[in-house]
PDB file of N, CA and C in Angstrom:
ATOM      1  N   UNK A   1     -24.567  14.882  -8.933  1.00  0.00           N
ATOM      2  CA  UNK A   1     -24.121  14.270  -7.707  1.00  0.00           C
ATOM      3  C   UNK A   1     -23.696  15.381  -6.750  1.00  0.00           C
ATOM      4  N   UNK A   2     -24.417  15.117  -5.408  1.00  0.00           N
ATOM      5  CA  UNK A   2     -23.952  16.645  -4.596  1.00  0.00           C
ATOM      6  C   UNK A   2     -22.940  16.005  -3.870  1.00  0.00           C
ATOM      7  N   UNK A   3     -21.995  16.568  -3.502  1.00  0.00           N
ATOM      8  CA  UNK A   3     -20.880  16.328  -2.314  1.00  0.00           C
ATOM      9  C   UNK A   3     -20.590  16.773  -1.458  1.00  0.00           C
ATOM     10  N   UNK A   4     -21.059  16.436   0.064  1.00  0.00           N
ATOM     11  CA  UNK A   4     -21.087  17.598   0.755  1.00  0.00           C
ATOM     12  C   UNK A   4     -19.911  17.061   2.027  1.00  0.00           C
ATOM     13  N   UNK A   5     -18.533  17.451   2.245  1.00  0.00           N
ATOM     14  CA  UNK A   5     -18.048  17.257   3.457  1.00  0.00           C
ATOM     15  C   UNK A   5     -17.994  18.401   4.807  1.00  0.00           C
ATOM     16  N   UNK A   6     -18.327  17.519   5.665  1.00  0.00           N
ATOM     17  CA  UNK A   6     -18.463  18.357   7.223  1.00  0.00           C
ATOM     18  C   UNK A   6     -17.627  18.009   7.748  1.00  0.00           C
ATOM     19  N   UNK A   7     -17.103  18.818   9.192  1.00  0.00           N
ATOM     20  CA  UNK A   7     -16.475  18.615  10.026  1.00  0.00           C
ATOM     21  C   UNK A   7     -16.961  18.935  11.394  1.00  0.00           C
ATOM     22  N   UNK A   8     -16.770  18.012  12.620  1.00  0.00           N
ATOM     23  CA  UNK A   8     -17.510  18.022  13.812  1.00  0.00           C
ATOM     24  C   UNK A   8     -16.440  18.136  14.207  1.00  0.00           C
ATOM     25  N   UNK A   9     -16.411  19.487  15.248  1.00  0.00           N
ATOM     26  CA  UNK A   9     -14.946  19.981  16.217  1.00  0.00           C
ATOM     27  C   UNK A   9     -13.767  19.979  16.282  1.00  0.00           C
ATOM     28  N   UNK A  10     -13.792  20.259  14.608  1.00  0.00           N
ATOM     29  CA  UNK A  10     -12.383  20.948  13.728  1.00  0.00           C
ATOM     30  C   UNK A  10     -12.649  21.284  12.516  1.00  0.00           C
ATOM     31  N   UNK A  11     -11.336  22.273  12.485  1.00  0.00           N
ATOM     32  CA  UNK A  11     -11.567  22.762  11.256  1.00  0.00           C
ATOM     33  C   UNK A  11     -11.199  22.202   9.889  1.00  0.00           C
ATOM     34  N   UNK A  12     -12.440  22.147   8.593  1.00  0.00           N
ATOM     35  CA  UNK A  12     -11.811  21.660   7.272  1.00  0.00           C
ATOM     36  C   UNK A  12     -10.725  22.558   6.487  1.00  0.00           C
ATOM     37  N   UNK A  13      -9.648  22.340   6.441  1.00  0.00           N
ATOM     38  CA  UNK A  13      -8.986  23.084   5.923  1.00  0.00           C
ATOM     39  C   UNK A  13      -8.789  22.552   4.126  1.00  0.00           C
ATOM     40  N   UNK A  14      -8.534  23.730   3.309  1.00  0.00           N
ATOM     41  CA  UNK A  14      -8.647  23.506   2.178  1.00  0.00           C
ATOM     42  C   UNK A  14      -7.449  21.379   1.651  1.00  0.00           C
ATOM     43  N   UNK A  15      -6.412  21.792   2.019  1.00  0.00           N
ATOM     44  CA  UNK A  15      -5.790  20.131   1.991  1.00  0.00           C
ATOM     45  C   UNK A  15      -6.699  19.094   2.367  1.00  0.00           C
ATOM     46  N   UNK A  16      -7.508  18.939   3.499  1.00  0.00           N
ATOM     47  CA  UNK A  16      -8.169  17.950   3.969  1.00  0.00           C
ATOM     48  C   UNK A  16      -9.372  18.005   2.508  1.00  0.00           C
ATOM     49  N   UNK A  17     -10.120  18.928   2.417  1.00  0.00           N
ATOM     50  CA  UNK A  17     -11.432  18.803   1.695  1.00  0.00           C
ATOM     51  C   UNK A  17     -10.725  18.354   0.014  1.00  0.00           C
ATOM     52  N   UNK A  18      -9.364  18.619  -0.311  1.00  0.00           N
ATOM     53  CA  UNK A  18      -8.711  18.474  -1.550  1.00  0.00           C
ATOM     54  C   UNK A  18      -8.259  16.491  -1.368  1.00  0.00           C
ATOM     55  N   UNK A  19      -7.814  16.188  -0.043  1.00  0.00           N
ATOM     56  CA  UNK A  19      -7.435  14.911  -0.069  1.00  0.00           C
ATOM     57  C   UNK A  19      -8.709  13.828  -0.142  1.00  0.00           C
ATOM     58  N   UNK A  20      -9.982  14.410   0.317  1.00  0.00           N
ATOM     59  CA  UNK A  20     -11.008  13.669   0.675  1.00  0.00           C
ATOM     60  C   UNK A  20     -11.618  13.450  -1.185  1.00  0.00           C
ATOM     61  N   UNK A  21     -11.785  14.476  -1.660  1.00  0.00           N
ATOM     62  CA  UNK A  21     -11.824  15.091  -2.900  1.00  0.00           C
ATOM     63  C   UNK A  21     -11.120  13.903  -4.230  1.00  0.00           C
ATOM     64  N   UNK A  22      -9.877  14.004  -4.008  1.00  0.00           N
ATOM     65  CA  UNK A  22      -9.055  12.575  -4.596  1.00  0.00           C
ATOM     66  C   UNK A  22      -9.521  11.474  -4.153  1.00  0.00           C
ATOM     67  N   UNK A  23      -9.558  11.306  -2.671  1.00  0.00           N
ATOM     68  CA  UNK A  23      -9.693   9.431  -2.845  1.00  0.00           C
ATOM     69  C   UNK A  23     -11.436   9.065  -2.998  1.00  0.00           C
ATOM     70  N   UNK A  24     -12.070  10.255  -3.711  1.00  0.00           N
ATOM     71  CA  UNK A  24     -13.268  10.022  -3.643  1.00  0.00           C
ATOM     72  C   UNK A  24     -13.502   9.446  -5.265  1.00  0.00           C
ATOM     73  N   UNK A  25     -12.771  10.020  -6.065  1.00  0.00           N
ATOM     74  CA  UNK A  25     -12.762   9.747  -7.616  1.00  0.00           C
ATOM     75  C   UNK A  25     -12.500   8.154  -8.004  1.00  0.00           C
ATOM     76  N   UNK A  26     -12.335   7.069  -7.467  1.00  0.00           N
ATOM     77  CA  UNK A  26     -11.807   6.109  -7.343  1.00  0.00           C
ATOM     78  C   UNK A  26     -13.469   5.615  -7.524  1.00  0.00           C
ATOM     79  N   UNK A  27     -13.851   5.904  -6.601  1.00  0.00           N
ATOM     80  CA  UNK A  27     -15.571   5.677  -6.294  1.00  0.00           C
ATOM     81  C   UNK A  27     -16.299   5.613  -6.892  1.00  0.00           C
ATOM     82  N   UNK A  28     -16.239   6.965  -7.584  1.00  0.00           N
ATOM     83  CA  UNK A  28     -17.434   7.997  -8.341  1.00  0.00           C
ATOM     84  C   UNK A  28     -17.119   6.592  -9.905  1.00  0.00           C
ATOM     85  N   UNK A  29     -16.119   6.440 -10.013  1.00  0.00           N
ATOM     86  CA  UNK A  29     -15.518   6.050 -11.219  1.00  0.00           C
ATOM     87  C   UNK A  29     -16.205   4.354 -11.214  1.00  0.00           C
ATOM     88  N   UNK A  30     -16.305   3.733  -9.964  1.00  0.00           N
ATOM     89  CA  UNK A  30     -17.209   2.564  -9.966  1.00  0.00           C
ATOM     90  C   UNK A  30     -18.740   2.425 -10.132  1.00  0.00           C
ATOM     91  N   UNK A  31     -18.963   3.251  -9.924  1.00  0.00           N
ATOM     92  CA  UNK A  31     -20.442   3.397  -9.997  1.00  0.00           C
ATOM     93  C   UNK A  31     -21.541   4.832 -10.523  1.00  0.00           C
ATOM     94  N   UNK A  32     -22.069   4.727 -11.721  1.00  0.00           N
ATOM     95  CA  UNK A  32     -22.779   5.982 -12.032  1.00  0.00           C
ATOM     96  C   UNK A  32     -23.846   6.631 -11.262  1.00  0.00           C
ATOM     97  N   UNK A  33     -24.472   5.508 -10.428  1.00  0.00           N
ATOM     98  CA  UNK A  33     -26.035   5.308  -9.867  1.00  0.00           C
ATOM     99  C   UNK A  33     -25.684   6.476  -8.793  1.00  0.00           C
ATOM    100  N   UNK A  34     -24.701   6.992  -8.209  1.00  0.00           N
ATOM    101  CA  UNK A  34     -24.483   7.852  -7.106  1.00  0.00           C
ATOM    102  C   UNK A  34     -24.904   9.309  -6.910  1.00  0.00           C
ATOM    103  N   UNK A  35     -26.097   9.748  -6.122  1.00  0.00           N
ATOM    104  CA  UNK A  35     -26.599  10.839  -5.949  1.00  0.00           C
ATOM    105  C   UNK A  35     -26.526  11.649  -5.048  1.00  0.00           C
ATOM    106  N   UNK A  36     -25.701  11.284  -4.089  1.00  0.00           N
ATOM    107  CA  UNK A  36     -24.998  12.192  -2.866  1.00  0.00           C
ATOM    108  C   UNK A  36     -24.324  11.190  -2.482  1.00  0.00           C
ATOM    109  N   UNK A  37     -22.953  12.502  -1.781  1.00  0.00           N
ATOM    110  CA  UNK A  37     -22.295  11.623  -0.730  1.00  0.00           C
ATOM    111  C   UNK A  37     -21.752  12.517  -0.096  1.00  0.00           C
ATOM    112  N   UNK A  38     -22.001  12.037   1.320  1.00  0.00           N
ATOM    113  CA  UNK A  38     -21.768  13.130   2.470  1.00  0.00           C
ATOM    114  C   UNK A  38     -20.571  12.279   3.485  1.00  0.00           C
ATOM    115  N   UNK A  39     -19.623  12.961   3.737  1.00  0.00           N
ATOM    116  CA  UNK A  39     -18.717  12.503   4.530  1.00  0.00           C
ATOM    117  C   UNK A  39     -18.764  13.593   5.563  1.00  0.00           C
ATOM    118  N   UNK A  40     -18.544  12.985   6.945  1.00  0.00           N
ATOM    119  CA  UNK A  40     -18.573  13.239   8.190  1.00  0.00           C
ATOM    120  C   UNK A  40     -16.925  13.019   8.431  1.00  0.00           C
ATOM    121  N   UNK A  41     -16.379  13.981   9.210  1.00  0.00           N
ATOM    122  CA  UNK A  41     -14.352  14.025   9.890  1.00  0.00           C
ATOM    123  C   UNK A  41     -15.044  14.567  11.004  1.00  0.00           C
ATOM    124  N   UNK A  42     -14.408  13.607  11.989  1.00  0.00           N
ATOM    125  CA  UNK A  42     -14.972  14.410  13.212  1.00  0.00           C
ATOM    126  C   UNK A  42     -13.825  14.475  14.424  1.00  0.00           C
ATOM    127  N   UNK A  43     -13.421  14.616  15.428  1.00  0.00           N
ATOM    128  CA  UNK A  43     -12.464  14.702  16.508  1.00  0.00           C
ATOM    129  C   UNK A  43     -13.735  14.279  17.840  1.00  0.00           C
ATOM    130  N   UNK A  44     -13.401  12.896  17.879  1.00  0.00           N
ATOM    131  CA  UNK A  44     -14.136  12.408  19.380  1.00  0.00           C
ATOM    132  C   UNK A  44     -13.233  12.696  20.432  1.00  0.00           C
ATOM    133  N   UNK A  45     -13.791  11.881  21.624  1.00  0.00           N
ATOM    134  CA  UNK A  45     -13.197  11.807  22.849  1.00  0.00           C
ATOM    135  C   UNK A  45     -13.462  10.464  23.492  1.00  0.00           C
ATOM    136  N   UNK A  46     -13.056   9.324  23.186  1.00  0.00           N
ATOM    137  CA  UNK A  46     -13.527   8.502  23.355  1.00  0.00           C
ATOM    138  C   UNK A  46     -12.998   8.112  24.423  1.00  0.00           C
ATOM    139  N   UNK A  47     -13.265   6.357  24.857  1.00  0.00           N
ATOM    140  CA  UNK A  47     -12.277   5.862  26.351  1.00  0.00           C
ATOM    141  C   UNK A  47     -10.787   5.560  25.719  1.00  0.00           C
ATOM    142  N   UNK A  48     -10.778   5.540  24.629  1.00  0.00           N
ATOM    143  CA  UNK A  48      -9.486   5.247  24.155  1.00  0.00           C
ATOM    144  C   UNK A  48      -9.077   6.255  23.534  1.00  0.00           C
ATOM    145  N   UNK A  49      -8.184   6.881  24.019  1.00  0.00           N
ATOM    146  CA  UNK A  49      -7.342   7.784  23.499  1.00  0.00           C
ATOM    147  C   UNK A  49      -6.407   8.002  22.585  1.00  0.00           C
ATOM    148  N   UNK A  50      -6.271   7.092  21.942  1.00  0.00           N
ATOM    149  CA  UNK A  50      -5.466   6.906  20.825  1.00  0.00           C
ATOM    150  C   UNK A  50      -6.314   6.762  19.600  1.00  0.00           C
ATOM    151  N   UNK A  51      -7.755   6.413  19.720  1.00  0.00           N
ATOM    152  CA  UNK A  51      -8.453   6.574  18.252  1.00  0.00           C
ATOM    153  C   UNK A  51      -9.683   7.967  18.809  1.00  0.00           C
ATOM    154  N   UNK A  52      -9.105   9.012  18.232  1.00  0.00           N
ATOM    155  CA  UNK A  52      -9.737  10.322  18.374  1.00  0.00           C
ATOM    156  C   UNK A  52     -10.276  10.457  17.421  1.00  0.00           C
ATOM    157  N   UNK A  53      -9.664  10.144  15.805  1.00  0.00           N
ATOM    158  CA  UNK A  53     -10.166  10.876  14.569  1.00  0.00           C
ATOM    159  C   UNK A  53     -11.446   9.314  14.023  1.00  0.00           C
ATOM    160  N   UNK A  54     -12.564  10.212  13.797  1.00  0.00           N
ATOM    161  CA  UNK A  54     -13.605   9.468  13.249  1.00  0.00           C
ATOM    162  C   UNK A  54     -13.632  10.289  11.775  1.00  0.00           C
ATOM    163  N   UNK A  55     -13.336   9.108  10.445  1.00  0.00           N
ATOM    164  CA  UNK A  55     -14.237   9.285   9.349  1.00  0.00           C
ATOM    165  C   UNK A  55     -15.316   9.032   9.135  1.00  0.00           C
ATOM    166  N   UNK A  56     -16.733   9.365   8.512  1.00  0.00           N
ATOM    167  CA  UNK A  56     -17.409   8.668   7.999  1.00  0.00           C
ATOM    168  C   UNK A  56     -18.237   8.857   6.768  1.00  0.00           C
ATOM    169  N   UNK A  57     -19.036   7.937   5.773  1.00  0.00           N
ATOM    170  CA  UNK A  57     -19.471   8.328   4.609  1.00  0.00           C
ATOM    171  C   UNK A  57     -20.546   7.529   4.782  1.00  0.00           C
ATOM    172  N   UNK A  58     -21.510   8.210   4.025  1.00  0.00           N
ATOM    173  CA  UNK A  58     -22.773   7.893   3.598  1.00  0.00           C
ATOM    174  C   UNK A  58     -22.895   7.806   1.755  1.00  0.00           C
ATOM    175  N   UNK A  59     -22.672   6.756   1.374  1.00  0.00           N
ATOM    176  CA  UNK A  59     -23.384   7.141  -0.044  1.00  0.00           C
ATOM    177  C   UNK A  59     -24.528   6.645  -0.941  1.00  0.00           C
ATOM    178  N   UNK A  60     -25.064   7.398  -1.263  1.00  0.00           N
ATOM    179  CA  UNK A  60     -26.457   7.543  -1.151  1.00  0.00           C
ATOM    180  C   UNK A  60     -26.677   7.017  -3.002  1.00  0.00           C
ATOM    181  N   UNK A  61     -27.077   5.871  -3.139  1.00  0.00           N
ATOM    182  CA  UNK A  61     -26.990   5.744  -4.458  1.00  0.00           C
ATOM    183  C   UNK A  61     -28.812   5.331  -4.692  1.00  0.00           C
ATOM    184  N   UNK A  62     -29.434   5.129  -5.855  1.00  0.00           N
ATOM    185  CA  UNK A  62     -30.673   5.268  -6.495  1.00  0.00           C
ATOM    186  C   UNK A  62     -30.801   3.716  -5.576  1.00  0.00           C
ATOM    187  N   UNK A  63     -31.821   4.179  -4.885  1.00  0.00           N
ATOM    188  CA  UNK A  63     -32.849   2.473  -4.298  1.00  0.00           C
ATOM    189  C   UNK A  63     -31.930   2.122  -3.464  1.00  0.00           C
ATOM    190  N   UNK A  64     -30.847   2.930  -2.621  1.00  0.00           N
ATOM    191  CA  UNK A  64     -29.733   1.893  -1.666  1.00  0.00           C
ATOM    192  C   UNK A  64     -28.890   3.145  -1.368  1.00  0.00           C
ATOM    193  N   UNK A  65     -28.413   3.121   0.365  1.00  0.00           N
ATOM    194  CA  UNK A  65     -27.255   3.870   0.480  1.00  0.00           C
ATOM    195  C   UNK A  65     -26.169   2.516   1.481  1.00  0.00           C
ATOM    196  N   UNK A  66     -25.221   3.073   1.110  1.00  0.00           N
ATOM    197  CA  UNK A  66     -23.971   2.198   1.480  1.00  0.00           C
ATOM    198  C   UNK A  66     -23.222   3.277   2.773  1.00  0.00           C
ATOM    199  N   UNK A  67     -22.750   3.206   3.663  1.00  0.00           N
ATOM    200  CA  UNK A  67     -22.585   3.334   4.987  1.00  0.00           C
ATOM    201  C   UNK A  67     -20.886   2.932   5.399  1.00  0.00           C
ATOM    202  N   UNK A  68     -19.910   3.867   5.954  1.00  0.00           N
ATOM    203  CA  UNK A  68     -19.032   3.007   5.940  1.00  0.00           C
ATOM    204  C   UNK A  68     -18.378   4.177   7.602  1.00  0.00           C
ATOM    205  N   UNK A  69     -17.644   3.603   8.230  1.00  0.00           N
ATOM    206  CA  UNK A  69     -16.828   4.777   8.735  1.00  0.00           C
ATOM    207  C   UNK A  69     -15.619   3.948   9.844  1.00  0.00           C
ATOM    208  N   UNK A  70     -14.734   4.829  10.025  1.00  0.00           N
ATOM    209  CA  UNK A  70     -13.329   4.445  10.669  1.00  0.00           C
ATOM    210  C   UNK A  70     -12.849   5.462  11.485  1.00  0.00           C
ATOM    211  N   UNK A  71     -12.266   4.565  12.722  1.00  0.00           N
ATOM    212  CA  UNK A  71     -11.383   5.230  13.709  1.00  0.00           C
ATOM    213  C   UNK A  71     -10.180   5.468  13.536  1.00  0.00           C
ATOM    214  N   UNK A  72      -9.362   6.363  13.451  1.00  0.00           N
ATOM    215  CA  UNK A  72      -7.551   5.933  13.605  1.00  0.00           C
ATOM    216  C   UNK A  72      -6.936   6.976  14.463  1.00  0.00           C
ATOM    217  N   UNK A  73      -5.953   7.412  14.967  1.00  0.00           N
ATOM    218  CA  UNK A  73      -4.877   7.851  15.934  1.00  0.00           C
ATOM    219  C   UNK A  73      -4.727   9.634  14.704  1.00  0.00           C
ATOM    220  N   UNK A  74      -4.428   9.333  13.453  1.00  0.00           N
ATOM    221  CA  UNK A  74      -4.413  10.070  12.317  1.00  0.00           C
ATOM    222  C   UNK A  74      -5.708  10.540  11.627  1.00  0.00           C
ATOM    223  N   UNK A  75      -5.870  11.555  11.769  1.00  0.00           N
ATOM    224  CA  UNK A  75      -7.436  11.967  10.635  1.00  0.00           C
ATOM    225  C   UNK A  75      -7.418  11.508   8.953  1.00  0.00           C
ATOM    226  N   UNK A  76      -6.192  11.624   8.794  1.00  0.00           N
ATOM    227  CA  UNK A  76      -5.689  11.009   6.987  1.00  0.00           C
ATOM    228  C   UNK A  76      -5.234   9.481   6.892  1.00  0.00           C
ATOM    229  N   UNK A  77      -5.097   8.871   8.014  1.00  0.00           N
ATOM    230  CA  UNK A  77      -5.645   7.456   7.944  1.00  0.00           C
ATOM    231  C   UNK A  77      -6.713   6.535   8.412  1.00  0.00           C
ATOM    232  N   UNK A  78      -7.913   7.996   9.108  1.00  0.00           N
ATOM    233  CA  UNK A  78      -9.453   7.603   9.278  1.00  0.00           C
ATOM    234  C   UNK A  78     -10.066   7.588   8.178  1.00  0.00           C
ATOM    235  N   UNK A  79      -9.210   8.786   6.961  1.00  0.00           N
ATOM    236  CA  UNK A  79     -10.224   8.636   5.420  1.00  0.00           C
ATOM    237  C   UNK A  79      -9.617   7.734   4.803  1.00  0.00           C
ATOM    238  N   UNK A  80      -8.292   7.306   4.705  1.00  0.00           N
ATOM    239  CA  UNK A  80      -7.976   6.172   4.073  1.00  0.00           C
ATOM    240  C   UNK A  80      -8.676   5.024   4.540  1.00  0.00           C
ATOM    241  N   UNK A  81      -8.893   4.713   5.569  1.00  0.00           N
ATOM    242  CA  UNK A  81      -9.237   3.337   6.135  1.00  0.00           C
ATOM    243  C   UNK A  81     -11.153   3.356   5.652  1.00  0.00           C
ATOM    244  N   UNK A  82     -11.936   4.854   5.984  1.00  0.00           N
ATOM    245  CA  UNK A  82     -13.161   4.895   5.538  1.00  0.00           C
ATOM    246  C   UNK A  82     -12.908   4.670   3.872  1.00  0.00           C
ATOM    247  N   UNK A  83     -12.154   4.873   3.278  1.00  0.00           N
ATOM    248  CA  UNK A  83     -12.449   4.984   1.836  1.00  0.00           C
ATOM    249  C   UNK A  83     -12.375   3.707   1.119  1.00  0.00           C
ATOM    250  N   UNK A  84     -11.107   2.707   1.908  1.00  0.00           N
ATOM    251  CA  UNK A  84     -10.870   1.232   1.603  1.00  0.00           C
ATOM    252  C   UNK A  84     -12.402   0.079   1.560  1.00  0.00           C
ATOM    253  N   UNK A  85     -13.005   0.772   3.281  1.00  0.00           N
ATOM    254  CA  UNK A  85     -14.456   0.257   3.558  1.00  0.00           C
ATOM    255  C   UNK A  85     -15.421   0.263   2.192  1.00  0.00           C
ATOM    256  N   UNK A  86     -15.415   1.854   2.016  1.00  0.00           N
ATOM    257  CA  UNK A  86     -17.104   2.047   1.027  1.00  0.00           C
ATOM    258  C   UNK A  86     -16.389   1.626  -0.462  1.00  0.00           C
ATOM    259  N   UNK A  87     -14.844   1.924  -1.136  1.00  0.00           N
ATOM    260  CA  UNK A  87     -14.566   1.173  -1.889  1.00  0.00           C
ATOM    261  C   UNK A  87     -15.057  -0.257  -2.091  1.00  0.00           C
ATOM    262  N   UNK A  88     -14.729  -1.059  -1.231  1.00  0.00           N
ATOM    263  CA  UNK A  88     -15.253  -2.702  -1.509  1.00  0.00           C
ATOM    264  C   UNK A  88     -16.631  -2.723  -1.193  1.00  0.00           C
ATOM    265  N   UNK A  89     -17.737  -1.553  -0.692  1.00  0.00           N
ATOM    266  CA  UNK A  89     -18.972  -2.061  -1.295  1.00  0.00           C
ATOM    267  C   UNK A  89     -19.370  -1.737  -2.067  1.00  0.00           C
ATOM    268  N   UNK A  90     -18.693  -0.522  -2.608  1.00  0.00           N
ATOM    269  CA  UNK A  90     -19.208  -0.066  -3.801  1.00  0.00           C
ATOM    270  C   UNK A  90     -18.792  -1.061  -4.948  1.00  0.00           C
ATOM    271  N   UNK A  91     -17.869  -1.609  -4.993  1.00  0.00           N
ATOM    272  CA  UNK A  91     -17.593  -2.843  -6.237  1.00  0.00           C
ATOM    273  C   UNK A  91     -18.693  -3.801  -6.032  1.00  0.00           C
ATOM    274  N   UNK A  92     -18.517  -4.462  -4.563  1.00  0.00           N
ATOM    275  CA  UNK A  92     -19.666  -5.466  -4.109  1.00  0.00           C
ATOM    276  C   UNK A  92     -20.936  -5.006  -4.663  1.00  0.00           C
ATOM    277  N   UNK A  93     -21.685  -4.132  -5.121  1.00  0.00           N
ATOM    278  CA  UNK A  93     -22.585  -3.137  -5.691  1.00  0.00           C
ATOM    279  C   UNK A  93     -22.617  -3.517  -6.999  1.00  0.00           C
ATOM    280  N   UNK A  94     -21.799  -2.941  -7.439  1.00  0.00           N
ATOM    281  CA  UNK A  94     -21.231  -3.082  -8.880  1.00  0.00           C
ATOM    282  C   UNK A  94     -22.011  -3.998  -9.343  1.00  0.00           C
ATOM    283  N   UNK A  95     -21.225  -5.377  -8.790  1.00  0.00           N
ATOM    284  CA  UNK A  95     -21.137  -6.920  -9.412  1.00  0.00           C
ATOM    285  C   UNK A  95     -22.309  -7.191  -9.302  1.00  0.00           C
ATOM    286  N   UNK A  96     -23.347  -7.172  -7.893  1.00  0.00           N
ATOM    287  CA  UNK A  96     -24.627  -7.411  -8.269  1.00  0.00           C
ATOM    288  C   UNK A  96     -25.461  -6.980  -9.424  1.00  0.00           C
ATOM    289  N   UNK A  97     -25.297  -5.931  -9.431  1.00  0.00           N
ATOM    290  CA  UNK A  97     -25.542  -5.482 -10.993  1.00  0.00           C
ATOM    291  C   UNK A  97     -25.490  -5.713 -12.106  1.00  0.00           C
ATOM    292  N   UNK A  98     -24.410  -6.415 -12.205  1.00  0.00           N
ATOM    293  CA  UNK A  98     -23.710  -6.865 -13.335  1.00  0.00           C
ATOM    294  C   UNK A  98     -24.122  -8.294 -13.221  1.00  0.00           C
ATOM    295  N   UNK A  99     -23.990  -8.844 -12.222  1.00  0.00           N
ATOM    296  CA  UNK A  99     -24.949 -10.487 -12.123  1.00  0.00           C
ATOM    297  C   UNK A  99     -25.944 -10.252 -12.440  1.00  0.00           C
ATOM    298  N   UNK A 100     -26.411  -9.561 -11.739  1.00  0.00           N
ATOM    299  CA  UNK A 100     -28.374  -9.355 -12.430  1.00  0.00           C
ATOM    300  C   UNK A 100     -28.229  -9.501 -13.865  1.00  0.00           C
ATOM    301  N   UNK A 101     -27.956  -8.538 -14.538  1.00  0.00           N
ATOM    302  CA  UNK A 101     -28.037  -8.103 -16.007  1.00  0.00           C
ATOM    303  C   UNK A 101     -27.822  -9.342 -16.736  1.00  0.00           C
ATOM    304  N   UNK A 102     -26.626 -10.121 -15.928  1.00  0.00           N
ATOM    305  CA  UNK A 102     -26.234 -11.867 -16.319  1.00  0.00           C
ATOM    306  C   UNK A 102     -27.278 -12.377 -16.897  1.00  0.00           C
ATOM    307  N   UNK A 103     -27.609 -12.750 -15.726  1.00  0.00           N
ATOM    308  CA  UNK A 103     -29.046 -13.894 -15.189  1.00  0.00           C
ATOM    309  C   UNK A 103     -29.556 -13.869 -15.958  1.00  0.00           C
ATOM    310  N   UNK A 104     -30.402 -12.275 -16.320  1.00  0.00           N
ATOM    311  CA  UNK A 104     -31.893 -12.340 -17.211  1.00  0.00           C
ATOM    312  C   UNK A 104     -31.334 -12.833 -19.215  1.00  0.00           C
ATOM    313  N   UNK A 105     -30.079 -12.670 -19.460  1.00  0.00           N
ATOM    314  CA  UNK A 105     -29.930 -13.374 -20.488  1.00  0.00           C
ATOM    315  C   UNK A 105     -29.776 -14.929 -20.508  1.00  0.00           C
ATOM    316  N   UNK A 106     -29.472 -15.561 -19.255  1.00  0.00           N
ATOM    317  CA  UNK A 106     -29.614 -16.907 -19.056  1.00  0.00           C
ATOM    318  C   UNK A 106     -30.942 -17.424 -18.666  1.00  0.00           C
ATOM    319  N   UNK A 107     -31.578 -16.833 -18.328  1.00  0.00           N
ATOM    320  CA  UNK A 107     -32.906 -17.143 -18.163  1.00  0.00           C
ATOM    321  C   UNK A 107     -33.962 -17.253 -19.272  1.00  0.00           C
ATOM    322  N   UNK A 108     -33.343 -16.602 -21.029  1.00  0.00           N
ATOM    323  CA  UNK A 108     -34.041 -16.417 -21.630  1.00  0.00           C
ATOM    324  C   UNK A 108     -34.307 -17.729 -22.478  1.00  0.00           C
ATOM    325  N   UNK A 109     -35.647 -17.991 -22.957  1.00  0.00           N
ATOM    326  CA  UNK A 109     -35.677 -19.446 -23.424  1.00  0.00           C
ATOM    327  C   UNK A 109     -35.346 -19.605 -24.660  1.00  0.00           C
ATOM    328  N   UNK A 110     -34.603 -20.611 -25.172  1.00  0.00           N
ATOM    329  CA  UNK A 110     -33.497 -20.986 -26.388  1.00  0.00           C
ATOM    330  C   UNK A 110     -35.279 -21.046 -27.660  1.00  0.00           C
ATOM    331  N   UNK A 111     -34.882 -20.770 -28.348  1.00  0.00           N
ATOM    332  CA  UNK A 111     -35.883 -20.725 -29.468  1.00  0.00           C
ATOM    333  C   UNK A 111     -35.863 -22.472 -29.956  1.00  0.00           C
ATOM    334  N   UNK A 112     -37.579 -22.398 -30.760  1.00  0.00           N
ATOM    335  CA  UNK A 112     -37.291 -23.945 -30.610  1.00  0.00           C
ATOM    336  C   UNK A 112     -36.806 -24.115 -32.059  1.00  0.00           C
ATOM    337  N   UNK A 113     -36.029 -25.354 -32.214  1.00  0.00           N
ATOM    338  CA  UNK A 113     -35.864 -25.759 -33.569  1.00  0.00           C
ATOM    339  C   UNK A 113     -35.917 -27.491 -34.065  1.00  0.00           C
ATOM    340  N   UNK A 114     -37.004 -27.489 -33.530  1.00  0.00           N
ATOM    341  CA  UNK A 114     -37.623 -28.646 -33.798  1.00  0.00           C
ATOM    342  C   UNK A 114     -37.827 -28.535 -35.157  1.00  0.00           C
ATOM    343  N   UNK A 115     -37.770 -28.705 -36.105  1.00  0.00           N
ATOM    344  CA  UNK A 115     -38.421 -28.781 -37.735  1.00  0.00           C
ATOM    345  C   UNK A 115     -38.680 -29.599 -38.577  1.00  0.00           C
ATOM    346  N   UNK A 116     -39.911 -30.229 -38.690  1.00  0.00           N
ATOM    347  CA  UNK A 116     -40.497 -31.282 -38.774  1.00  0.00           C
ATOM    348  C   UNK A 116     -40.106 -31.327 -40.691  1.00  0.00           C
ATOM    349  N   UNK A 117     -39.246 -32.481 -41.198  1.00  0.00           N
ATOM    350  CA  UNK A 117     -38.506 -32.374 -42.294  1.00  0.00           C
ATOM    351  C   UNK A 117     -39.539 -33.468 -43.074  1.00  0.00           C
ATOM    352  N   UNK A 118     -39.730 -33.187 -44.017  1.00  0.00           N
ATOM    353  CA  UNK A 118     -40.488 -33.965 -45.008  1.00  0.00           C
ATOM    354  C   UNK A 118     -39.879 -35.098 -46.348  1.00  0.00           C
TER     355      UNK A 118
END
C-alpha cells in the first residue's frame, strides 16, 4: 500500500504528516483491498474566509476508489472531518462485501431429500 501525502501552499511539517499518519490506521484496519492513498492539505482562498484549510483523500482500493474531502477554519479539523467522511465509506464498502459473500450462500440450492422408502 503506497501512501503518499502532499501539501498545496504550505508546508508539511513532520506533526501534520505524523497526525494524518494515525487517523489513517483506523482505515487501513477496515479494509485489506487498499492500494494507495493519497491525501491532498491544501490552504485555499476562497469567498469565505473562514474555511481556508482544504483536506482531501483519494483511496484507491482494487476495482473502486472512494473520494472524500473537507473544509474547516483549522487544518487538524479539515483531516478530522475528511477522515470521519472516507471512514463511513470505507465501512459502507466493507458491508457490501460482506453482503455479497452472504447472498451467494443463500442462494445455494438445499440438497434434495426426497427418498423414496420401500
Amino acid at each position: 500500500m503506497n501512501t503518499l501525502i502532499t501539501g498545496h501552499h504550505l508546508d508539511l511539517t513532520p506533526a501534520i504528516r505524523q497526525y494524518v499518519e494515525e487517523k489513517l490506521k483506523p482505515i487501513t484496519r477496515h479494509l485489506d483491498l487498499i492500494t494507495e492513498i493519497e491525501v491532498i492539505l491544501a490552504l485555499e482562498t476562497p469567498a469565505d474566509k473562514d474555511l481556508r484549510q482544504r483536506a482531501e483523500i483519494n483511496l484507491r482500493l482494487k476495482g473502486e476508489t472512494l473520494h472524500a474531502e473537507h473544509h474547516a477554519e483549522d487544518l487538524y479539523a479539515a483531516i478530522d472531518g475528511v477522515m470521519e467522511k472516507i471512514d463511513r465509506q470505507a465501512i459502507k464498502v466493507k458491508g457490501k462485501i460482506k453482503e455479497h459473500r452472504r447472498e451467494s450462500t443463500k442462494r445455494m440450492e438445499e440438497p434434495a431429500t426426497d427418498v423414496e422408502e420401500d
